[in-house]
Protein backbone atom coordinates (compact mmCIF):
# COMPACT_ATOMS: atom_id res chain seq x y z
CA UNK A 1 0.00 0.00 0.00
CA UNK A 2 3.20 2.23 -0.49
CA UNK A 3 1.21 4.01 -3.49
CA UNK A 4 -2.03 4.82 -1.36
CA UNK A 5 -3.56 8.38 -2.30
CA UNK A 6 -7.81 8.89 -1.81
CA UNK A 7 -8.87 10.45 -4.43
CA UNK A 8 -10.93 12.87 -5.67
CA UNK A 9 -13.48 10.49 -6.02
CA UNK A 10 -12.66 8.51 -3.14
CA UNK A 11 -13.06 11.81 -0.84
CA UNK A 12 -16.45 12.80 -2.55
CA UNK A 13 -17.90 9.33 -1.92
CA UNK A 14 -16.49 9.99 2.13
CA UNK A 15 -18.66 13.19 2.33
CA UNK A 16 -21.86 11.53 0.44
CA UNK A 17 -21.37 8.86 3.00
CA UNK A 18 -20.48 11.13 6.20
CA UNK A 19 -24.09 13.16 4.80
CA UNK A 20 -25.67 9.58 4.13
CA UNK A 21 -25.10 8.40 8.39
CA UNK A 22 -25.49 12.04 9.52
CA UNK A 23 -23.42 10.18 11.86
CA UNK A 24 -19.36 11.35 12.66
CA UNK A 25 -16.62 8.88 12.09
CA UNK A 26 -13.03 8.29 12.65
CA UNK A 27 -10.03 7.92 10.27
CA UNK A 28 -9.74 4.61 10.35
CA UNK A 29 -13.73 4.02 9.71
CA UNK A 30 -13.34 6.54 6.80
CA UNK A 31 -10.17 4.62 5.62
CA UNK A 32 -12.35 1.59 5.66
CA UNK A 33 -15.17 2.65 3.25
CA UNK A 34 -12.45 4.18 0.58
CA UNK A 35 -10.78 0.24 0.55
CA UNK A 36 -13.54 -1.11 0.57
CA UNK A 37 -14.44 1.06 -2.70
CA UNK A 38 -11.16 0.13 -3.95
CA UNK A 39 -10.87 -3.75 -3.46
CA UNK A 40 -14.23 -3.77 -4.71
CA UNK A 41 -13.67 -1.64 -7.74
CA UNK A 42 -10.23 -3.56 -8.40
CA UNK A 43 -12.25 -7.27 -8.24
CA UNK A 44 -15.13 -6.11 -10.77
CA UNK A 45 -12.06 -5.35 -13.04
CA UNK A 46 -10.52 -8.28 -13.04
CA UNK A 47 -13.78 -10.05 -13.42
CA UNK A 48 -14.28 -8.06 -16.43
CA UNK A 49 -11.01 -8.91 -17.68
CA UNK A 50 -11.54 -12.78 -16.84
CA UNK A 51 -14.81 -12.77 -18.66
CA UNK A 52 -13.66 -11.00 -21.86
CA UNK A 53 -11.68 -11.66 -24.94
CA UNK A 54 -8.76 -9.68 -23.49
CA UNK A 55 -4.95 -11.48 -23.54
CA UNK A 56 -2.64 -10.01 -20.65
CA UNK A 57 0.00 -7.84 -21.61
CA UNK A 58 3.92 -9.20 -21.02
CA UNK A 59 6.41 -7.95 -22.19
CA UNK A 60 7.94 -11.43 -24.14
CA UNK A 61 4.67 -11.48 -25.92
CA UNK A 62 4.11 -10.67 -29.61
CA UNK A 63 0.34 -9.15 -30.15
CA UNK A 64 -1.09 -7.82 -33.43
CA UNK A 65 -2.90 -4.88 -34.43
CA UNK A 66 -6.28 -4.71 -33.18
CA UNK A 67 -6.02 -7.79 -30.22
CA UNK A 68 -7.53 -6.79 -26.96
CA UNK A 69 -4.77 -6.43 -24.14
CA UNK A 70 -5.51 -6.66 -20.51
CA UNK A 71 -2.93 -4.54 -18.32
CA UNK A 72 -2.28 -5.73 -14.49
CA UNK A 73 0.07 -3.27 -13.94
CA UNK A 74 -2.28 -0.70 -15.00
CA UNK A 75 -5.24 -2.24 -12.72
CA UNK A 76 -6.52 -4.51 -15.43
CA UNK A 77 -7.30 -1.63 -17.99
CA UNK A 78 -8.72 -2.78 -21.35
CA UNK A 79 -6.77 -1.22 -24.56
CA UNK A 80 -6.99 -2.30 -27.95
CA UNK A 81 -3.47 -2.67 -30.05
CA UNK A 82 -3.79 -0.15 -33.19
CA UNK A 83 -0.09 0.33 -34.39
CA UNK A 84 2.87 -2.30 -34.39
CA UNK A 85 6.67 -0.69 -35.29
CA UNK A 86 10.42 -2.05 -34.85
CA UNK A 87 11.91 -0.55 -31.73
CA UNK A 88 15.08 1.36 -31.97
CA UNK A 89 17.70 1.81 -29.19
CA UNK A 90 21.09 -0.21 -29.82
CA UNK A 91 21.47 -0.98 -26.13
CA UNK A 92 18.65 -3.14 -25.77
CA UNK A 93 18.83 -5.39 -28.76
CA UNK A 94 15.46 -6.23 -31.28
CA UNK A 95 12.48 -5.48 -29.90
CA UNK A 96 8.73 -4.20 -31.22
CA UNK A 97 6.76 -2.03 -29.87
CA UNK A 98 3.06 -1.59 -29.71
CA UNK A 99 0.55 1.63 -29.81
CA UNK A 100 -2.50 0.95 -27.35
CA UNK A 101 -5.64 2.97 -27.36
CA UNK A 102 -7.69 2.53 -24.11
CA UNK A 103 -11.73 3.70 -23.20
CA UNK A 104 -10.44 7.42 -21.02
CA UNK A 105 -9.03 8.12 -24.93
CA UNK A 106 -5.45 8.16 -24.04
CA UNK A 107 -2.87 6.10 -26.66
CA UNK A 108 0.14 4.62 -24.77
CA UNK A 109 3.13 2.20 -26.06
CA UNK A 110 4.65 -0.54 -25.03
CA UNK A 111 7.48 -2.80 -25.41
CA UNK A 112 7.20 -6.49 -26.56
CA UNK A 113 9.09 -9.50 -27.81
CA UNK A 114 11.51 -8.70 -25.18
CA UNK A 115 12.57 -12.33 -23.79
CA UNK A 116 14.53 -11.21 -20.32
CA UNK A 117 12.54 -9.35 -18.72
CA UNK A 118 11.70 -9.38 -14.80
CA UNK A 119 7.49 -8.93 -15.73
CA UNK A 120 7.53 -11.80 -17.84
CA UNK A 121 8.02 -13.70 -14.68
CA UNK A 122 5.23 -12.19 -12.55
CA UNK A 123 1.72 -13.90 -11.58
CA UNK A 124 -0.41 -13.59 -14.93
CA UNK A 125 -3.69 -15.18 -13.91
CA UNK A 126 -6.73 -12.58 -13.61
CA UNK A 127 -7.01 -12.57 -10.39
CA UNK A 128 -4.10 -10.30 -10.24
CA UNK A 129 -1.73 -12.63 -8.32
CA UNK A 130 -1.60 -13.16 -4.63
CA UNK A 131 -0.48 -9.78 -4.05
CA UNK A 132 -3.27 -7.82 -5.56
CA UNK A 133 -5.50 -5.57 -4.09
CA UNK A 134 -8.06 -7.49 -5.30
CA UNK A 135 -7.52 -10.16 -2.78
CA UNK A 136 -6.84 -8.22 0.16
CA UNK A 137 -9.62 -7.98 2.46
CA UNK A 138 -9.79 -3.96 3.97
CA UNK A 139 -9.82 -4.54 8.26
CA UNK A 140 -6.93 -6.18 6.97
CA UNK A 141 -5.05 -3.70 4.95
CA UNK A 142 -6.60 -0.71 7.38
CA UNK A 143 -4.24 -2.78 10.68
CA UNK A 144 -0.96 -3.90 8.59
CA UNK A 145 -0.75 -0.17 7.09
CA UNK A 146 -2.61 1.81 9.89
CA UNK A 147 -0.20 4.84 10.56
CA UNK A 148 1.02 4.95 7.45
CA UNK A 149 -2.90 5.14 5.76
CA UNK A 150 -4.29 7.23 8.33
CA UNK A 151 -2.02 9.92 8.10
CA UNK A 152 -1.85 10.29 4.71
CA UNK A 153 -5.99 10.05 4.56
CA UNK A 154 -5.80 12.93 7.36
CA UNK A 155 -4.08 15.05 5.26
CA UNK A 156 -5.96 14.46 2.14
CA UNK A 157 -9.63 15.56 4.42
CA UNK A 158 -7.61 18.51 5.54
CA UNK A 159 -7.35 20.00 2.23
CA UNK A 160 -10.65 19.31 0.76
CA UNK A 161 -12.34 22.26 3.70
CA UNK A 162 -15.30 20.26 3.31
CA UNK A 163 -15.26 18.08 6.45
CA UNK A 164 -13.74 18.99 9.99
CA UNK A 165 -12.43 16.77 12.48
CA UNK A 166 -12.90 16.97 16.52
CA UNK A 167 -11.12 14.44 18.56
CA UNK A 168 -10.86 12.27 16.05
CA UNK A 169 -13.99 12.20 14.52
CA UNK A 170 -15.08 13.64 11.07
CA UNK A 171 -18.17 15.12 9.39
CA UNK A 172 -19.04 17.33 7.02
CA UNK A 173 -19.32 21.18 7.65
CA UNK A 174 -22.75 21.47 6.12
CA UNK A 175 -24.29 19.23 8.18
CA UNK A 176 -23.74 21.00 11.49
CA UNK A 177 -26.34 21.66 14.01
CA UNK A 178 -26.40 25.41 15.55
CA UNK A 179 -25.11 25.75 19.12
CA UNK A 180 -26.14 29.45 20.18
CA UNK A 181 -24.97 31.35 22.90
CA UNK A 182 -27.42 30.55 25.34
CA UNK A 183 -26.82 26.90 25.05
CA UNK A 184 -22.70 27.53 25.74
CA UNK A 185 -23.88 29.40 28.85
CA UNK A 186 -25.42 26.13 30.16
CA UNK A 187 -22.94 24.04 29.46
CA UNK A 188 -20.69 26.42 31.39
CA UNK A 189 -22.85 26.71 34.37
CA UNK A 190 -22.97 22.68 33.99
CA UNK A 191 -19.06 22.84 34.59
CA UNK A 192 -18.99 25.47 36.79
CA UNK A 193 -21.45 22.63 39.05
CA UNK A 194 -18.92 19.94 38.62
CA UNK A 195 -16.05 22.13 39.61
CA UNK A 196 -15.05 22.77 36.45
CA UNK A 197 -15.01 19.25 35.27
CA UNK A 198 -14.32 16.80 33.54
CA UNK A 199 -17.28 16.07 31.99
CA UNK A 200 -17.73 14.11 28.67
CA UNK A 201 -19.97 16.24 25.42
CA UNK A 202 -22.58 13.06 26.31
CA UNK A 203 -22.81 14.29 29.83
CA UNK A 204 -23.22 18.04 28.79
CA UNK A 205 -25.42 17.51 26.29
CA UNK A 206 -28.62 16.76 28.14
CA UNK A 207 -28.44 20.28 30.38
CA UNK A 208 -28.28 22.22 28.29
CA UNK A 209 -31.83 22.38 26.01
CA UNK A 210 -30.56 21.06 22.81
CA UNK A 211 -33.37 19.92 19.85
CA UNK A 212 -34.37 16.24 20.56
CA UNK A 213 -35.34 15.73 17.05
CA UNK A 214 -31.73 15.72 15.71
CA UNK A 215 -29.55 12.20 15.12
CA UNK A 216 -28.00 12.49 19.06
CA UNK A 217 -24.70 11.40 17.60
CA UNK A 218 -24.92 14.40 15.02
CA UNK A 219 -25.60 16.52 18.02
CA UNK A 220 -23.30 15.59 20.30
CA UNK A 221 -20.52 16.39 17.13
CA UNK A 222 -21.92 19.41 17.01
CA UNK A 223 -21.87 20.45 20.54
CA UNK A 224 -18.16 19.28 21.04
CA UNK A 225 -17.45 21.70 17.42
CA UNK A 226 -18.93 24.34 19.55
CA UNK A 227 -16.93 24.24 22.77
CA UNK A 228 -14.04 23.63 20.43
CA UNK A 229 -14.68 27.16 19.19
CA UNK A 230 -15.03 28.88 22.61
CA UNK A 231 -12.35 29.67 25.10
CA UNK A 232 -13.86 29.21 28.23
CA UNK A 233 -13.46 25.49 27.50
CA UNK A 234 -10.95 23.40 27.10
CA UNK A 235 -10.85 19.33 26.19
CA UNK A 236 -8.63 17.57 28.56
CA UNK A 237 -9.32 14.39 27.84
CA UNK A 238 -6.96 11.78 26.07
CA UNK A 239 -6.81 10.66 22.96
CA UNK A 240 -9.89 8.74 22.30
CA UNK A 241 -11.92 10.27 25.25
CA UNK A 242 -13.40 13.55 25.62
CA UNK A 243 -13.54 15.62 28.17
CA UNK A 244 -14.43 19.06 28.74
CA UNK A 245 -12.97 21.52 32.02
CA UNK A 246 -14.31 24.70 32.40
CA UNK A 247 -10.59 27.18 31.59
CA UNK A 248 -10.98 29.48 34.46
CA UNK A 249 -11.08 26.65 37.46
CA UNK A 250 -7.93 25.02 35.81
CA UNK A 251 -5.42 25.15 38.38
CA UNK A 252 -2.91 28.35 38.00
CA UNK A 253 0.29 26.40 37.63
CA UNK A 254 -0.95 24.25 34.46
CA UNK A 255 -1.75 27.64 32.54
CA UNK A 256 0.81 29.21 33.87
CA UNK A 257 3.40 26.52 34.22
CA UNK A 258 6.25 27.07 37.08
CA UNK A 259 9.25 29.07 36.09
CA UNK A 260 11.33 27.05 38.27
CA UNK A 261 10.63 23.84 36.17
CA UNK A 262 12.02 25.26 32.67
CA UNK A 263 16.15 25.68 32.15
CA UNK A 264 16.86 29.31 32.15
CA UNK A 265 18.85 28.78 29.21
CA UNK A 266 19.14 26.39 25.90
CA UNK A 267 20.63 22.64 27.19
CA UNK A 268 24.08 22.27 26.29
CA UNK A 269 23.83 20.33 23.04
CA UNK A 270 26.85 18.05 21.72
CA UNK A 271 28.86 18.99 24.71
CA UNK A 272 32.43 18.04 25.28
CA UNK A 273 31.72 15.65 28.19
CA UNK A 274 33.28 12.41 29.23
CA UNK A 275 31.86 8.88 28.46
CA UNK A 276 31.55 8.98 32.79
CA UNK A 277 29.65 12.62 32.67
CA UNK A 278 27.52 11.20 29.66
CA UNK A 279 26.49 8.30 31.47
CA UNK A 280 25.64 10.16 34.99
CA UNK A 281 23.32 12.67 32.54
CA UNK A 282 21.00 9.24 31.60
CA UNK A 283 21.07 8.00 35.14
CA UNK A 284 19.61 11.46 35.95
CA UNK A 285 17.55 11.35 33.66
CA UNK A 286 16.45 15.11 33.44
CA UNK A 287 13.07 16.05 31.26
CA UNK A 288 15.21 18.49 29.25
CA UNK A 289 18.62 15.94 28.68
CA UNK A 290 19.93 15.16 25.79
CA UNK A 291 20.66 12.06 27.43
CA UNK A 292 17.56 11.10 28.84
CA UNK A 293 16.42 7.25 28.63
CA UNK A 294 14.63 6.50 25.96
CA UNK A 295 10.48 5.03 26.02
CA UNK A 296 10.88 1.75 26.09
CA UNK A 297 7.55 0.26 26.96
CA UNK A 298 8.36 0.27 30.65
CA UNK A 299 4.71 -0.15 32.89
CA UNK A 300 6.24 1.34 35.74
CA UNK A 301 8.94 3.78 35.69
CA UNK A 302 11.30 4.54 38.99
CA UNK A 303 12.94 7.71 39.38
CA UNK A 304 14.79 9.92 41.56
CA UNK A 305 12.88 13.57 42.63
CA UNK A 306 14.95 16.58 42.19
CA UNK A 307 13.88 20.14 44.25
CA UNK A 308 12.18 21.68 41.16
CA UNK A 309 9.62 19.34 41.24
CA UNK A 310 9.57 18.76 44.70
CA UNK A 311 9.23 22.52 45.49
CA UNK A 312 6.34 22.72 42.84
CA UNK A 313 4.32 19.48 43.43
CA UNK A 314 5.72 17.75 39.84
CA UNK A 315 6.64 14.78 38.41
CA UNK A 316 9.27 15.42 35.05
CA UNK A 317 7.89 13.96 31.92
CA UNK A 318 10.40 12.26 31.03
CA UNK A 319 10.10 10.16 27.83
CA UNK A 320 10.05 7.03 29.95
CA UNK A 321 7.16 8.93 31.88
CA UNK A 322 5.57 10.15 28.72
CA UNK A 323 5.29 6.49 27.60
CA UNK A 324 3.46 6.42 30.56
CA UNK A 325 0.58 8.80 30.65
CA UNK A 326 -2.02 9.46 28.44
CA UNK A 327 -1.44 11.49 25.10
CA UNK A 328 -3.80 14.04 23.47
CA UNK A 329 -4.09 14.98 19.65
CA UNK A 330 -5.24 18.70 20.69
CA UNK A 331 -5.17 19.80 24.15
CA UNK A 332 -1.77 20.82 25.91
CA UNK A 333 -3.68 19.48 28.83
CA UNK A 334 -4.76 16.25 29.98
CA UNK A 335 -6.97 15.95 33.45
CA UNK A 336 -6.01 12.29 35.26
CA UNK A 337 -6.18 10.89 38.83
CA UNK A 338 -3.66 10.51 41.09
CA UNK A 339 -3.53 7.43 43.43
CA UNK A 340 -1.10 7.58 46.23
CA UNK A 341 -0.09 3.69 46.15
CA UNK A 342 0.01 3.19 49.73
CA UNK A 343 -2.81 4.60 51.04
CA UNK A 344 -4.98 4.38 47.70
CA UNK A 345 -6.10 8.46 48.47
CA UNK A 346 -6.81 9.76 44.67
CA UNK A 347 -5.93 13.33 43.75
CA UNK A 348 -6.57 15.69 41.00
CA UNK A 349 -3.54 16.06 38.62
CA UNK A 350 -2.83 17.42 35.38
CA UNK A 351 -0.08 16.03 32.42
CA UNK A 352 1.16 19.47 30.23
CA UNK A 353 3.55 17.57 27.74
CA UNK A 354 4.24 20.57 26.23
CA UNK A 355 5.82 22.07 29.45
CA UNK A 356 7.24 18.45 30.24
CA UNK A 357 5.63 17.94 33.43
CA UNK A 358 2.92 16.24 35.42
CA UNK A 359 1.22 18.31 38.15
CA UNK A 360 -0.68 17.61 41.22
CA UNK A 361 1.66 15.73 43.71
CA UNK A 362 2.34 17.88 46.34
CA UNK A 363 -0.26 16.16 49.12
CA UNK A 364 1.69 12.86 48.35
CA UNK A 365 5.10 14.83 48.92
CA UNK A 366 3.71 16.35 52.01
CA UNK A 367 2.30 13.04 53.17
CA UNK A 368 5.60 11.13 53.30
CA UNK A 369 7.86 14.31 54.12
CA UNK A 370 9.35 13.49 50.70
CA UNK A 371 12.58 15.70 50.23
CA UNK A 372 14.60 15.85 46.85
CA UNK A 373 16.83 12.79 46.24
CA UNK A 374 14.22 10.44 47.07
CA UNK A 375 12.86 7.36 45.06
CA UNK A 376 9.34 7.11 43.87
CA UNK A 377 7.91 5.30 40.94
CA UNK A 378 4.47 5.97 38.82
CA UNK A 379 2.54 3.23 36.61
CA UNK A 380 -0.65 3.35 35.27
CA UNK A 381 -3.87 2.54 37.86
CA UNK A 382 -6.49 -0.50 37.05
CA UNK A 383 -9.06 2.42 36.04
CA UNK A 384 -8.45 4.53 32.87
CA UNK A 385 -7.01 7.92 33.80
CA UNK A 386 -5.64 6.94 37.27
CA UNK A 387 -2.05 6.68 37.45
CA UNK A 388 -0.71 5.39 40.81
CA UNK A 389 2.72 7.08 42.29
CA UNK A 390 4.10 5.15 45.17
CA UNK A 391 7.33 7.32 47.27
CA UNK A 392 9.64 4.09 48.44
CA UNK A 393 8.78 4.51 52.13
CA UNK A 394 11.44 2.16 54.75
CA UNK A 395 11.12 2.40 58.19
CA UNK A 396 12.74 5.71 59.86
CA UNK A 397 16.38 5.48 59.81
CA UNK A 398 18.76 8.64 61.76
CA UNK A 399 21.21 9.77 59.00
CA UNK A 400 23.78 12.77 58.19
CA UNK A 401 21.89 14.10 55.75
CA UNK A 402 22.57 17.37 53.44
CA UNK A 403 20.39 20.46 53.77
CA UNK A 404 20.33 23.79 52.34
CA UNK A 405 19.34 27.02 53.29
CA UNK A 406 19.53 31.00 52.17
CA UNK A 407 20.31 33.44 54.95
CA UNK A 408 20.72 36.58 53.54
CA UNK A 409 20.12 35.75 50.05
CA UNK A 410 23.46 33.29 49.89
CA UNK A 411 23.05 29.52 49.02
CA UNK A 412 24.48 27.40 52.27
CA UNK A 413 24.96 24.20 52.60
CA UNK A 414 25.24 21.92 55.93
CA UNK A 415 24.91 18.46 57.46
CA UNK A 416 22.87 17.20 60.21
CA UNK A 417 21.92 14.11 61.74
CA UNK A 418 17.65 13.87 60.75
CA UNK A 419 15.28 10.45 60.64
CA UNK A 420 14.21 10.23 57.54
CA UNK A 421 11.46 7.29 56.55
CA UNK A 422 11.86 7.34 52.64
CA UNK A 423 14.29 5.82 50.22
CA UNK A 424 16.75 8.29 48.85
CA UNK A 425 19.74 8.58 46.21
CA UNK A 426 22.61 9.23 48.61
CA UNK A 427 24.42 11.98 45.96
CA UNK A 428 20.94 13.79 45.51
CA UNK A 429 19.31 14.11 48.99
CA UNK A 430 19.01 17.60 49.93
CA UNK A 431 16.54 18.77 52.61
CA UNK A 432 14.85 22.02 52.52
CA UNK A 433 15.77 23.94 55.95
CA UNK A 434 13.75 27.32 54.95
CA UNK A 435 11.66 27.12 51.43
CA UNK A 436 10.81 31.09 51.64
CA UNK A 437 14.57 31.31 51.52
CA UNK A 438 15.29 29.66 48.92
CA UNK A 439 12.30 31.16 46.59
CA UNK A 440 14.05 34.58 47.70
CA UNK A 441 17.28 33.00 46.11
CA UNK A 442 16.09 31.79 42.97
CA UNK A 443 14.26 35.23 42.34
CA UNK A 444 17.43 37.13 43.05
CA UNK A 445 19.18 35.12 40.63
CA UNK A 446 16.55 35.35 38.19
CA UNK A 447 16.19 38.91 38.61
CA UNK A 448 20.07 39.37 38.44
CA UNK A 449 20.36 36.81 35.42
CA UNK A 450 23.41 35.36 37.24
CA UNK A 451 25.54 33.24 34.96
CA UNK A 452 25.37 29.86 35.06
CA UNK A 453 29.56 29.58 35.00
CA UNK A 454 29.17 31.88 38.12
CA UNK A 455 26.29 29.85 40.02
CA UNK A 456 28.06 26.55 39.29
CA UNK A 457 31.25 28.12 40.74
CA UNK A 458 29.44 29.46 44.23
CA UNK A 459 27.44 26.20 44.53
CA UNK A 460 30.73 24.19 44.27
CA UNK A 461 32.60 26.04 46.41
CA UNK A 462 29.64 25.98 49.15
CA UNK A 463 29.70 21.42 49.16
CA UNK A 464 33.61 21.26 49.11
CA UNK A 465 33.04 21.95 52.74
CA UNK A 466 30.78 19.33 53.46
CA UNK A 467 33.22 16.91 53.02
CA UNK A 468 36.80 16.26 54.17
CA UNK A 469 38.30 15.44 51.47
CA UNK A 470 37.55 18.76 49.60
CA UNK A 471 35.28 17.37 46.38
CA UNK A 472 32.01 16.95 44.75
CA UNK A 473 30.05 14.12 43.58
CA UNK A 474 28.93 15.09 39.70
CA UNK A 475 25.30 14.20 40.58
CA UNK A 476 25.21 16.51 43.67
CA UNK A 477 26.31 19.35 41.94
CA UNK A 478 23.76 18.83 39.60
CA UNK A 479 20.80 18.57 42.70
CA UNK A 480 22.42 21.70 44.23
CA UNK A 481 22.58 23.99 41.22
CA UNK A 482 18.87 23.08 40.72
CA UNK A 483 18.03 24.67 44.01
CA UNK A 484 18.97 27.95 43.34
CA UNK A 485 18.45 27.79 39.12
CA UNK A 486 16.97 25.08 36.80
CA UNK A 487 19.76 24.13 34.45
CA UNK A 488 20.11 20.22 32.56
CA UNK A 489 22.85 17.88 33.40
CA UNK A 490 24.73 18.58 30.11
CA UNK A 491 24.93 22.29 30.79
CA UNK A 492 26.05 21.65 34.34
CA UNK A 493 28.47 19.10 33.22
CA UNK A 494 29.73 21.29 30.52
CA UNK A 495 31.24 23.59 33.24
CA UNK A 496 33.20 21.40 34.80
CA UNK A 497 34.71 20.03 31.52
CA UNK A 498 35.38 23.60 30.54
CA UNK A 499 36.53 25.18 33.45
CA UNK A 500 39.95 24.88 34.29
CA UNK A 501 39.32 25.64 38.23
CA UNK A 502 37.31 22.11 38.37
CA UNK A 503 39.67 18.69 38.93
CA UNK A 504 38.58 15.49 38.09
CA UNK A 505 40.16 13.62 41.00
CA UNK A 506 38.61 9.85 39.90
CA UNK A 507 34.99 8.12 39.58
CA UNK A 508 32.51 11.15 39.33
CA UNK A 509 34.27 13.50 41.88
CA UNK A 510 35.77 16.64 41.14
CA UNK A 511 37.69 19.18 43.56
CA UNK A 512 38.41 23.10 42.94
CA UNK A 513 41.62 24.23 42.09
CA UNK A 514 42.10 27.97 43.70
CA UNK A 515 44.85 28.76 41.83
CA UNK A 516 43.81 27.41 38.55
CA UNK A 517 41.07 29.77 38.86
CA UNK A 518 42.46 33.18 39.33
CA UNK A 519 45.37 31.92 36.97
């Protein structure tokens, strides 16, 4: 099916039978009626040809003037031979060739009484050989070719401005039933009593007055076209479902998503860094690496929680994550459920995959005191839009922990002996001592644009003296610059590579070199 294109017949049959059903219908159910025209068209042609006087066309053949010739290549068209000539071209020896008038009036030619020739060896029977169209069977053809088929039938409908599609259903612009302004007000004050949402177009349509003598699927299209069209409504449901939330109850941080949570400047790309430094960047795993892992059909994906998202109730999606939660063909938002996965509590959260995030966690955070560093995973719940996130819990355990604070605007670091009752990544636990401090911090630097050479400089200097030895774990740098200024792995990285004040001493540890630096 490498040569699929509807046509422009194929498309006006679509609308007749869109207008036929008055009913809407997806890509792949349109894709279905156009090869089902096709197969259908393709077997009454060979049946023709089978039944008539016609002799298939090969190349090795020798036909005279006025023999019927039936044409597989050419979908079994019917042309009658009306000219025969000597070929001439020195290169490919003797050879005759043969004027052919078919019905659409066109004259073609063709070669014959050529002996080696890869067509002579093809399936010649009229039923067009196994690999025919004409014995395919279209559910068939529609699975083995889907993506491929549906996209290029989407693209076709687009141009023709005849039809419009919402979520994933077509129908034909004429046909559209009238949605007026008082009938948008209901199903806004139906939203507003569900707290916004989600509610499906079959659960709005009923409240809000609309004509019961109209084909309820035809309406319900309709209705959905009409919310489409209005901004105080937004579908947040996921491919294949709709929903509708009322814009103005969305929470604040999905339509206005954290500033904390984006890099303040482009991710490092193609940077210098080690094989070691590469290798820490996909065991981070950042939303924004180059490096991140893959999707690889995990069902439930375990990863480490870094401040930004732990300061602004978030998950990163992370392609492994992405893989994870639902996807939508319009909406920049999708409204799921949140199950804690101890406790079974469900919570109102939000996936914005163009902001790479999932929001909505911070009563699970607060429930288990989770601080950065520590382990959680996510995997999809047993009902459809719950997605169950589980922080590894152990029993409370006194440890020397690393915490961070911002008295008088300046990033400090400390340890201190605290029981903590979750799992954690040793490099990346950092606890929190005064949160208004550090939002202080990371508006100062904002405000101040300060360098990222400069903050990576500061922060490193700050955990040298955590630690006798004098140096800093790769991975904790990364945590700690993250407190104070969202910045990738790469870019963090990057600095060290480039930065002749930073030592790689062995494994992923690095100590500053004073003197290298004001060198």
């Amino acid at each position: 099916m490498g040569a699929f294109a509807p046509t422009t017949s194929d498309l006006e049959h679509i609308t007749h039978q869109l207008i036929e059903r008055e009913v809407p219908l997806s890509t792949r159910e349109l894709l279905l009626i156009i090869l089902e025209r096709q197969i259908a068209e393709e077997r009454a042609r060979v049946r023709a040809a089978a039944v008539g006087d016609a002799s298939p066309y090969l190349p090795g053949g020798t036909f005279s003037v006025g023999q019927t010739l039936s044409f597989p290549a050419l979908r079994f068209a019917i042309g009658r031979v009306v000219e025969t000539r000597v070929g001439s071209n020195p290169l490919a020896g003797s050879f005759q060739v043969i004027a052919v008038d078919f019905a659409d009036g066109k004259r073609r030619e063709f070669a014959t009484q050529i002996e080696s020739h890869p067509l002579n060896s093809k399936p010649t029977s009229m039923n067009g050989g196994s690999d025919s169209i004409a014995n395919q069977e279209p559910a068939a053809l529609a699975d083995a070719f889907a993506a491929r088929l549906e996209q290029r039938l989407d693209a076709a409908l687009e141009v023709t401005g005849k039809l419009l599609r919402i979520s994933g259903k077509w129908f034909s612009r004429d046909l559209l039933v009238h949605v007026d302004e008082h009938q948008l007000n209901l199903a806004e004050a139906a939203l507003d009593m569900a707290g916004g949402g989600p509610l499906s177009t079959e659960q709005l349509a009923p409240q809000i007055d609309l004509p019961t003598e109209v084909n309820a699927k035809l309406m319900v299209f309709s209705l959905a076209h009409a919310l489409h069209r209005d901004d105080r409504f937004d579908e947040v449901g996921p491919t294949g479902e709709v929903l509708w939330y009322l814009n103005r109850l969305e929470p604040d941080e999905v339509l206005r998503p954290p500033r904390m949570l984006q890099p303040a400047q482009p991710t490092v790309r193609g940077a210098a860094l080690t094989p070691e430094l590469r290798r820490l960047a996909m065991e981070l795993d950042d939303e924004y690496s180059e490096h991140a892992h893959p999707a690889n059909g995990e069902t439930q994906v375990r990863l480490v929680l870094t401040y930004p998202h732990r300061r602004a109730g978030t998950l990163p999606l992370t392609p492994r994550l992405a893989a994870v939660f639902p996807t939508a063909r319009i909406s920049p938002r999708v409204r799921i459920t949140l199950v804690d996965g101890h406790t079974g509590k469900q919570h109102p959260g939000w996936v914005v995959r163009r902001e790479r995030f999932v929001w909505g966690l911070a009563p699970i955070f607060a429930q288990y005191e989770t601080p950065a560093g520590s382990f959680l995973s996510v995997s999809r719940g047993e009902q459809i839009g719950e997605y169950v996130v589980t922080v590894e819990t152990r029993r409370p355990v006194a440890d020397w922990l690393r915490s961070a604070n911002a008295p008088q605007g300046q990033l400090r670091f400390s340890m201190s002996k605290r029981s903590l009752g979750v799992q954690y990544m040793d490099e990346l636990i950092i606890l929190a001592e005064s949160i208004e401090q550090l939002d202080v911090l990371r508006a100062r630097h904002e405000q101040q644009a300060t360098t990222l050479e400069q903050l990576v400089q500061d922060v490193f200097r700050e955990l040298v003296k955590l630690t006798p030895q004098g140096t800093v774990h790769a991975k904790t740098l990364y945590g700690a610059v993250n407190i104070a200024r969202r910045a990738t792995p790469e870019s963090i990285f990057a600095e060290l590579v480039q930065r002749p004040s930073f030592v790689h001493v062995g494994d992923a540890y690095w100590r500053y070199a004073a003197q290298a630096a004001t060198a």
